[in-house]
C-alpha atoms as a PDB file:
ATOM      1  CA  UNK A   1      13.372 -22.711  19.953  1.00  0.00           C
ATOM      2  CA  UNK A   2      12.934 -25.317  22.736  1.00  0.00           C
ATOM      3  CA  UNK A   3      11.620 -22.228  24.935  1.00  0.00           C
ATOM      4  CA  UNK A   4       9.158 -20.911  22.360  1.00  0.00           C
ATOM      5  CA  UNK A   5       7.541 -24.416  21.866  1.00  0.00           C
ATOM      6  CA  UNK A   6       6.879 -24.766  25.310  1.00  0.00           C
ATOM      7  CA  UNK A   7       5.232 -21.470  25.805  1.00  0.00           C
ATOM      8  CA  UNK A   8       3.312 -22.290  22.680  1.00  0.00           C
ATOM      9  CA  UNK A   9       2.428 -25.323  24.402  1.00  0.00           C
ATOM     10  CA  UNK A  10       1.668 -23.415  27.600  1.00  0.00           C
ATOM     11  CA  UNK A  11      -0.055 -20.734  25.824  1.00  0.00           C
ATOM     12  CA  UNK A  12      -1.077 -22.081  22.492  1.00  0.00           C
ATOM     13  CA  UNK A  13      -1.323 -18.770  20.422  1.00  0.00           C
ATOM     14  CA  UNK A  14      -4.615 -17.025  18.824  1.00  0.00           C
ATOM     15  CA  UNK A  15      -5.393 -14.968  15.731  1.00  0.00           C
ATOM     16  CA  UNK A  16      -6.062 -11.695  17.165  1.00  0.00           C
ATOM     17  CA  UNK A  17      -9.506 -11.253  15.032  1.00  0.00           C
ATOM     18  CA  UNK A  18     -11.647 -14.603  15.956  1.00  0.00           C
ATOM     19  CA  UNK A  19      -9.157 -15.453  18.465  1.00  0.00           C
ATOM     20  CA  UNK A  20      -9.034 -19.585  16.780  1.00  0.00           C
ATOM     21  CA  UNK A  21      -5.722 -20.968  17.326  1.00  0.00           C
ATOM     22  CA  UNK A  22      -2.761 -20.546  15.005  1.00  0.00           C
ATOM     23  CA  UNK A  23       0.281 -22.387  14.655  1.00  0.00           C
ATOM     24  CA  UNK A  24       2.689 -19.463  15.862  1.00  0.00           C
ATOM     25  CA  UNK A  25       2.712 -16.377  17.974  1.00  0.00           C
ATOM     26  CA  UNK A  26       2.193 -13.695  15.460  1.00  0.00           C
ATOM     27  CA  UNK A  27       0.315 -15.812  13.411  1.00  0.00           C
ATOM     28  CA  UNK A  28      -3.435 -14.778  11.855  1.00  0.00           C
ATOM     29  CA  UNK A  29      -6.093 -17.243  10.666  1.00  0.00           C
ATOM     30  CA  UNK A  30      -6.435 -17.162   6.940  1.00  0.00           C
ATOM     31  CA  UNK A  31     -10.101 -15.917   7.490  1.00  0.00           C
ATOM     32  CA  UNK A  32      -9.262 -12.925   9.564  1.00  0.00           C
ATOM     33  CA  UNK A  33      -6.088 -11.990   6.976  1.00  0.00           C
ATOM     34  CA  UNK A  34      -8.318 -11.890   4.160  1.00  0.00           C
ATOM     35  CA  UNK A  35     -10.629  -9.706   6.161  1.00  0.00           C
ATOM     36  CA  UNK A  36      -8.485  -7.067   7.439  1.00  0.00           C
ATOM     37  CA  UNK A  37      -5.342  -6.696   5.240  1.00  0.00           C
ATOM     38  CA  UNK A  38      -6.979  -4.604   2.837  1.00  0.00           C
ATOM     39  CA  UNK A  39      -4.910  -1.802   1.673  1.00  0.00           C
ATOM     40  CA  UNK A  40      -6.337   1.006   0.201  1.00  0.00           C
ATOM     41  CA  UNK A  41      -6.012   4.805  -0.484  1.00  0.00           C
ATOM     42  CA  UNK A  42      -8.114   6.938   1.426  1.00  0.00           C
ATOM     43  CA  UNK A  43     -10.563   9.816   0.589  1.00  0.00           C
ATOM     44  CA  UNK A  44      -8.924  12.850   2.059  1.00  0.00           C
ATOM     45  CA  UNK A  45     -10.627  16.598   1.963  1.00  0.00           C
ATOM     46  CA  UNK A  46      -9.555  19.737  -0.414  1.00  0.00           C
ATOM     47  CA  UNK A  47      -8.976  21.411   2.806  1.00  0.00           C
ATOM     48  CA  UNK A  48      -6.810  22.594   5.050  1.00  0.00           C
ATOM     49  CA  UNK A  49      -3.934  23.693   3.067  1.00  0.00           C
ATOM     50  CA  UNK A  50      -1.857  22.271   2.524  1.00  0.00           C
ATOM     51  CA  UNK A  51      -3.491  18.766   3.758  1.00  0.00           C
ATOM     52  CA  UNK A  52      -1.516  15.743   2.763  1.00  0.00           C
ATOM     53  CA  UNK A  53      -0.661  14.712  -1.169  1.00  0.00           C
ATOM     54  CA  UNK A  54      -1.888  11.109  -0.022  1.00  0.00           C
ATOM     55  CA  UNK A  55      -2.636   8.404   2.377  1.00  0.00           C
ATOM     56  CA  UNK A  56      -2.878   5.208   2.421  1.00  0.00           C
ATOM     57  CA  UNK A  57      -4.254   2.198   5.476  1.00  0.00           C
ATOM     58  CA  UNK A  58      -2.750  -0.589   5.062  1.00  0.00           C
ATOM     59  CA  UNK A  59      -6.003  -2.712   6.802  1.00  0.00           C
ATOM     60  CA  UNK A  60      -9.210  -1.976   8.049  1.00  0.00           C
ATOM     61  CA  UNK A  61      -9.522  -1.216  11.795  1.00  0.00           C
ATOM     62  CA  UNK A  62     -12.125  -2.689  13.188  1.00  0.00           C
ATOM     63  CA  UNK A  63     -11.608  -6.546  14.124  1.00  0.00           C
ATOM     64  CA  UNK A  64      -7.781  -7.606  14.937  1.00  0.00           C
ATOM     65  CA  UNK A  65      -6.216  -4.426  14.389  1.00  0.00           C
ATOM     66  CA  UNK A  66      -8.149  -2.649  16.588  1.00  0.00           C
ATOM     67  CA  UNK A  67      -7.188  -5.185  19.580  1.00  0.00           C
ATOM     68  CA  UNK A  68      -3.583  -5.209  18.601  1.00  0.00           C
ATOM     69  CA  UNK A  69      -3.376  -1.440  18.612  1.00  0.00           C
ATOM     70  CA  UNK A  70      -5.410  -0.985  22.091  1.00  0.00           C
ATOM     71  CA  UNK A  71      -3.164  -3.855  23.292  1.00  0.00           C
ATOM     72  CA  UNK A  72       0.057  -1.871  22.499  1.00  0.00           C
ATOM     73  CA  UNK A  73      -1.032   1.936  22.862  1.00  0.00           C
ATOM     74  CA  UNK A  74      -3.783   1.427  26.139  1.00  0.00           C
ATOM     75  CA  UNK A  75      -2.143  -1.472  28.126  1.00  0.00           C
ATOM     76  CA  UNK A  76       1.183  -1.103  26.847  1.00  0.00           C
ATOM     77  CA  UNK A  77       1.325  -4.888  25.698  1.00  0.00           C
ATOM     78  CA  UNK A  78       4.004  -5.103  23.301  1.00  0.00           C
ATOM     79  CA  UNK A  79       2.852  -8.718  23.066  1.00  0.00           C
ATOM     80  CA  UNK A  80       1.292  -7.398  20.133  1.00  0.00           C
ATOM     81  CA  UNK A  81       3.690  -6.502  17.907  1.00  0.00           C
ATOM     82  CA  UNK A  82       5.032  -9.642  16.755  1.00  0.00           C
ATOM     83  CA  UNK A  83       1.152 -10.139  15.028  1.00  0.00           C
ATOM     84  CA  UNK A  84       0.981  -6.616  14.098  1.00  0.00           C
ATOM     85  CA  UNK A  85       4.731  -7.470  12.199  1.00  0.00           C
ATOM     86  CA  UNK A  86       3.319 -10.783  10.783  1.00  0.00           C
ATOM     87  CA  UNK A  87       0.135  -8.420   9.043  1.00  0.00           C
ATOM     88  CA  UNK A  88       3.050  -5.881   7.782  1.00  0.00           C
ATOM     89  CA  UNK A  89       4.953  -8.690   6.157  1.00  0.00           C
ATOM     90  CA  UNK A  90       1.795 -10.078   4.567  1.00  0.00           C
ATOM     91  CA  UNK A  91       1.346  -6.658   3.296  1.00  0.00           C
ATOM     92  CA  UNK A  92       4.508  -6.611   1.588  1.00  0.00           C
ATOM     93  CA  UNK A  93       4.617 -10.093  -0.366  1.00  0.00           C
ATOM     94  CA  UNK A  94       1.572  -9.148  -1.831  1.00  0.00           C
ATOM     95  CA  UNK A  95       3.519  -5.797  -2.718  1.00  0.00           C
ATOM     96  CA  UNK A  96       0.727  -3.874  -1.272  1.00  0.00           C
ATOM     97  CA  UNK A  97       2.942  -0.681  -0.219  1.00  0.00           C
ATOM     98  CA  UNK A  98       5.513  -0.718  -3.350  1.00  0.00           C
ATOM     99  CA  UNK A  99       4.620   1.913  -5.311  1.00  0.00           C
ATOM    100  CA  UNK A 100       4.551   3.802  -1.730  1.00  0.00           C
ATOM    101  CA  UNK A 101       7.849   2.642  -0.873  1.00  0.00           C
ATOM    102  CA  UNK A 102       9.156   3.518  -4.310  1.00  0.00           C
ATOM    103  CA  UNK A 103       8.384   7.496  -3.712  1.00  0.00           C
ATOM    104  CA  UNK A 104       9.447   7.387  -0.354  1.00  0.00           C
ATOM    105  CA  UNK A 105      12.556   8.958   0.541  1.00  0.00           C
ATOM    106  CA  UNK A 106      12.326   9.659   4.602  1.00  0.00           C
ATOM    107  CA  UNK A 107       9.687   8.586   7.305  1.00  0.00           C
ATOM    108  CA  UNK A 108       8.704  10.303  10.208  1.00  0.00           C
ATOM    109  CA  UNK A 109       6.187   8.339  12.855  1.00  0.00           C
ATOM    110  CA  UNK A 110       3.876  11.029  14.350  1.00  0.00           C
ATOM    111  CA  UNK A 111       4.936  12.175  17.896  1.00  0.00           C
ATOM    112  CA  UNK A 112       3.545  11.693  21.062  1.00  0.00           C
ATOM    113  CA  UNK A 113       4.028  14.741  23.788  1.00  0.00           C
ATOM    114  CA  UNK A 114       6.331  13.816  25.882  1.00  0.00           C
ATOM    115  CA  UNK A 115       4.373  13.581  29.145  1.00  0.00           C
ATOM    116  CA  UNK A 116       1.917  10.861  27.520  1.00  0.00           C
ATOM    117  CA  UNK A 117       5.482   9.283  25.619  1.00  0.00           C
ATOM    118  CA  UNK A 118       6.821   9.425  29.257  1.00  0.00           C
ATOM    119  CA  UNK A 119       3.893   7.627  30.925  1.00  0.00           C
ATOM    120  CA  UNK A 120       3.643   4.940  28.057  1.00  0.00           C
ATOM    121  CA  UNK A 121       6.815   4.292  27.543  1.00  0.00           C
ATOM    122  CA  UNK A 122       6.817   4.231  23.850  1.00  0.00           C
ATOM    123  CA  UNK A 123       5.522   6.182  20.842  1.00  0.00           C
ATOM    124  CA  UNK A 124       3.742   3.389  19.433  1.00  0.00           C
ATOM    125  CA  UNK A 125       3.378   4.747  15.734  1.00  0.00           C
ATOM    126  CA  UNK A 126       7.590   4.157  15.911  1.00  0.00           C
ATOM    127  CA  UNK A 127       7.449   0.414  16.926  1.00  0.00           C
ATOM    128  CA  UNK A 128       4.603  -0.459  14.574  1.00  0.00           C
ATOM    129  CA  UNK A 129       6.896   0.656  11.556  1.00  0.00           C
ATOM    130  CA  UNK A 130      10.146   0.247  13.185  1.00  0.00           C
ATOM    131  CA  UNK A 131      11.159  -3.618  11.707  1.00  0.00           C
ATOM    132  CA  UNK A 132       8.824  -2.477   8.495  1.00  0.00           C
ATOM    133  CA  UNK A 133      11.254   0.364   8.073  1.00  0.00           C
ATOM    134  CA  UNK A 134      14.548  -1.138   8.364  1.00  0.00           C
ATOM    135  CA  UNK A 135      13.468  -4.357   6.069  1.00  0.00           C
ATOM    136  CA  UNK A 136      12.990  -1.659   3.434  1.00  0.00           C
ATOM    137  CA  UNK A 137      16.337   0.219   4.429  1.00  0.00           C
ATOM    138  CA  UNK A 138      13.878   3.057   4.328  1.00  0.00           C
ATOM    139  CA  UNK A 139      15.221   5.575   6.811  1.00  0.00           C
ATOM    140  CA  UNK A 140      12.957   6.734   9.807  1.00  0.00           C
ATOM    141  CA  UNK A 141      14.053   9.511  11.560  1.00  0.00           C
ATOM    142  CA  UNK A 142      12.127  11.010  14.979  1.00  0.00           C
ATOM    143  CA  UNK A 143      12.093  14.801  13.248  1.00  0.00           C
ATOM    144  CA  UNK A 144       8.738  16.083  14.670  1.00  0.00           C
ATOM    145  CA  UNK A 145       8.027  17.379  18.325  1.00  0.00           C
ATOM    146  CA  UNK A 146       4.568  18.054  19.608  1.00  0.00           C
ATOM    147  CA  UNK A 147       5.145  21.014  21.497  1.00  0.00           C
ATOM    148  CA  UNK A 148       2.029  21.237  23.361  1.00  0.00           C
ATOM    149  CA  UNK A 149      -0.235  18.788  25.450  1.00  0.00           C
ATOM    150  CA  UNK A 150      -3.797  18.338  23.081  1.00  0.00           C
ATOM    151  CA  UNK A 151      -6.991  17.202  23.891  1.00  0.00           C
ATOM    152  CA  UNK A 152      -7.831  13.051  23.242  1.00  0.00           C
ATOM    153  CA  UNK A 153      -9.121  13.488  19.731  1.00  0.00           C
ATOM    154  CA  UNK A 154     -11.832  10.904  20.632  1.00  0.00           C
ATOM    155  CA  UNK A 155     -15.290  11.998  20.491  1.00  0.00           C
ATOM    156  CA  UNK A 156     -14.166  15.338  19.112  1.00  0.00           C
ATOM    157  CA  UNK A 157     -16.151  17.035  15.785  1.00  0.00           C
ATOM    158  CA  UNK A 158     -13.958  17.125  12.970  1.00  0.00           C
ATOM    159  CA  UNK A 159     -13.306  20.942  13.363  1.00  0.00           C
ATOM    160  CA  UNK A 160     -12.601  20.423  16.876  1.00  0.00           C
ATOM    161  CA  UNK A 161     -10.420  18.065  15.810  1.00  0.00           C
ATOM    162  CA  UNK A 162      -8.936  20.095  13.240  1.00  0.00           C
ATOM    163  CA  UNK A 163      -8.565  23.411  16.285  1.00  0.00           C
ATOM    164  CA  UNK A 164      -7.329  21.116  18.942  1.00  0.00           C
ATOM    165  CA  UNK A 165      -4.301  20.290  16.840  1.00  0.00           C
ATOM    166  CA  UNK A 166      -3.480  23.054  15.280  1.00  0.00           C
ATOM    167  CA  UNK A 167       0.126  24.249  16.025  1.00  0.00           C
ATOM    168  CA  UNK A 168       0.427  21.065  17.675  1.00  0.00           C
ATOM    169  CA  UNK A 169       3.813  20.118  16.020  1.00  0.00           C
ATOM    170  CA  UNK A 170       7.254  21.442  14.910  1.00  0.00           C
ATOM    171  CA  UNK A 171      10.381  20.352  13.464  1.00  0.00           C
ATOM    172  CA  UNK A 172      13.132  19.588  15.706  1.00  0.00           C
ATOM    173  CA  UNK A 173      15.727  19.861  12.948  1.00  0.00           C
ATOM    174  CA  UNK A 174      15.001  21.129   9.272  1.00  0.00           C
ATOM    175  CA  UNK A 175      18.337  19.702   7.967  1.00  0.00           C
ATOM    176  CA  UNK A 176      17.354  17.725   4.958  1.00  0.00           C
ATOM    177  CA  UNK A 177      14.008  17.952   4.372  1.00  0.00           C
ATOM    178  CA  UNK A 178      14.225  20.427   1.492  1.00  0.00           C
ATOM    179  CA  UNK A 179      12.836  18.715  -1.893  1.00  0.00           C
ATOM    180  CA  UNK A 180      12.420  15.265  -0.091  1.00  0.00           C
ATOM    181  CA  UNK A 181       9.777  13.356  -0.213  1.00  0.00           C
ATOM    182  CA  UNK A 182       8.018  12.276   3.012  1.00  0.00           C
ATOM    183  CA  UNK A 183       6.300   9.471   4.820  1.00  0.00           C
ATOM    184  CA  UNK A 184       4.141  10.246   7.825  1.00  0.00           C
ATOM    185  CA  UNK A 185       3.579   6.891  10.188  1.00  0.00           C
ATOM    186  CA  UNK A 186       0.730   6.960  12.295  1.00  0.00           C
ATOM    187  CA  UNK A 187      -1.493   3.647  13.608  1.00  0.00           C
ATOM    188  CA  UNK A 188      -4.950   5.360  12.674  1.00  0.00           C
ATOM    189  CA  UNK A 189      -6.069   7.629  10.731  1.00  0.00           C
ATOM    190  CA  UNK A 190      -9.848   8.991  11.715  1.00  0.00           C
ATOM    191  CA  UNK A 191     -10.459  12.509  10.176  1.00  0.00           C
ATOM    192  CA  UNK A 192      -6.845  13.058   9.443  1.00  0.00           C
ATOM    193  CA  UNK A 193      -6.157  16.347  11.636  1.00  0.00           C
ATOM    194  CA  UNK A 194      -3.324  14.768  13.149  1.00  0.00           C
ATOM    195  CA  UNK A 195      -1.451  14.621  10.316  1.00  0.00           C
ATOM    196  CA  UNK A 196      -2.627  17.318   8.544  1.00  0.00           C
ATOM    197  CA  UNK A 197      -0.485  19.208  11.458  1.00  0.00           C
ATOM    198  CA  UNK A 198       2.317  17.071  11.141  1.00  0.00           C
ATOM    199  CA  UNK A 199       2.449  18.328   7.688  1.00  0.00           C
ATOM    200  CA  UNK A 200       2.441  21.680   7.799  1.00  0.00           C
ATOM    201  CA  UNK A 201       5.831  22.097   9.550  1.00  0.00           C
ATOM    202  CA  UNK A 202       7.063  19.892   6.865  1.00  0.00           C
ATOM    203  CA  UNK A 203       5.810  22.015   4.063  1.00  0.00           C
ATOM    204  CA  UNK A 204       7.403  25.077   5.036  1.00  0.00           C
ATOM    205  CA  UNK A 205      10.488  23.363   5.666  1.00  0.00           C
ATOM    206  CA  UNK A 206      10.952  22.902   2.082  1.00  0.00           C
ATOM    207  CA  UNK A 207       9.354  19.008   1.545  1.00  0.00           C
ATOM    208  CA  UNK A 208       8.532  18.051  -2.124  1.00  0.00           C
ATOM    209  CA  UNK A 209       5.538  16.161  -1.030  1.00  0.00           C
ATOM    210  CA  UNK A 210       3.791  14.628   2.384  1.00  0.00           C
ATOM    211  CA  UNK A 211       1.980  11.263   2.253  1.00  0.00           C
ATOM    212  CA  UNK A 212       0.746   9.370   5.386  1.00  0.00           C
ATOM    213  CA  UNK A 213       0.834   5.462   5.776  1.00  0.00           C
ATOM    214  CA  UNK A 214      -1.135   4.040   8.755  1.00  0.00           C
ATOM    215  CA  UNK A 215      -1.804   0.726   9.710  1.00  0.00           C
ATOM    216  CA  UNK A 216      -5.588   0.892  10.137  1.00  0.00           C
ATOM    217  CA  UNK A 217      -8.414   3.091   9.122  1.00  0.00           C
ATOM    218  CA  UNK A 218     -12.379   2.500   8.347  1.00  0.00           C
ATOM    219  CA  UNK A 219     -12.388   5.923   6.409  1.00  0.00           C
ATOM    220  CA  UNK A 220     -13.768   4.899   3.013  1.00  0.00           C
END
């Protein structure tokens, strides 16, 4: 405790979106909260088959959440997380993500291939979720492989999008997935072709259903 102070006194810490002080690390201005914790069920094509049964963002992207996640994913700051935690907690005593929560019954964060997992040392869609998922005792499990290098999806058409990842992913163990009903974690969600391909594998090992939960998106 003595330690923390001191760095806070060092380093007083900022709300990530207008960058104001704040009492704690982790902490956002009330302002900023209200701005960007804004869950809400996105739009999601008829197509491709079998797509995703729902999805959900749990804020919008642009503003704090888009620094947070370039912190973490581009310059590997895991500095971030403890704010990124904060805005997940804040989420949940509103009970934002219950009725989510209640249908969940396994989550799987989308994977990175391994060369870009190797080089960033993380697969950041894991540690977002990671304290999220074991406050809920909702069990996360690292099922999915990407099995081939893709293309950045940035700046890509949505078909592009759609071609670059197809194929992209299989299961590295089937074992319970029959009947269950998933949770794909991701940090963004943009046209969705990402985890429309996570899906698939899923589907035709047997799952009941396949919703996504990310932690930002500007898709209205």
């Amino acid at each position: 405790m003595v330690i923390e102070s001191l760095l806070n006194f060092l380093f007083p810490p900022r709300c990530p979106g207008c960058h104001s002080y704040v009492p704690e690390k982790g902490g956002w201005c009330t302002t900023c909260l209200e701005k960007t914790l804004q869950p809400h069920r996105l739009p999601l094509p008829a197509e491709p088959d079998p797509g995703l049964d729902a999805a959900w963002a749990i804020g919008q992207y642009h503003g704090g959440l888009r620094e947070l996640i370039r912190r973490l994913k581009y310059r590997r700051q895991r500095s971030a997380l403890p704010y990124i935690d904060e805005f997940l907690q804040r989420a949940d005593q509103r009970g934002s993500l219950d009725a989510i929560l209640q249908r969940t019954e396994l989550a799987i964060p989308v994977p990175l291939h391994e060369e870009k997992q190797r080089q960033r040392g993380f697969n950041q869609a894991e540690l977002i979720f990671q304290a999220w998922a074991l406050r809920h005792t909702l069990p996360m499990q690292t099922l999915l492989y990407r099995q081939r290098a893709t293309l950045p999806q940035y700046g890509l058409k949505v078909h592009q999008r759609r071609d670059n990842m197809k194929g992209a992913f299989c299961l590295i163990d089937s074992t319970g997935i029959i009947g269950r009903h998933i949770l794909l974690l991701d940090d963004i969600l943009t046209t969705g072709s990402t985890l429309y391909a996570c899906a698939e594998p899923l589907y035709k090992a047997g799952a009941a259903s396949v919703a996504a939960l990310v932690l930002a998106s500007d898709r209205r």
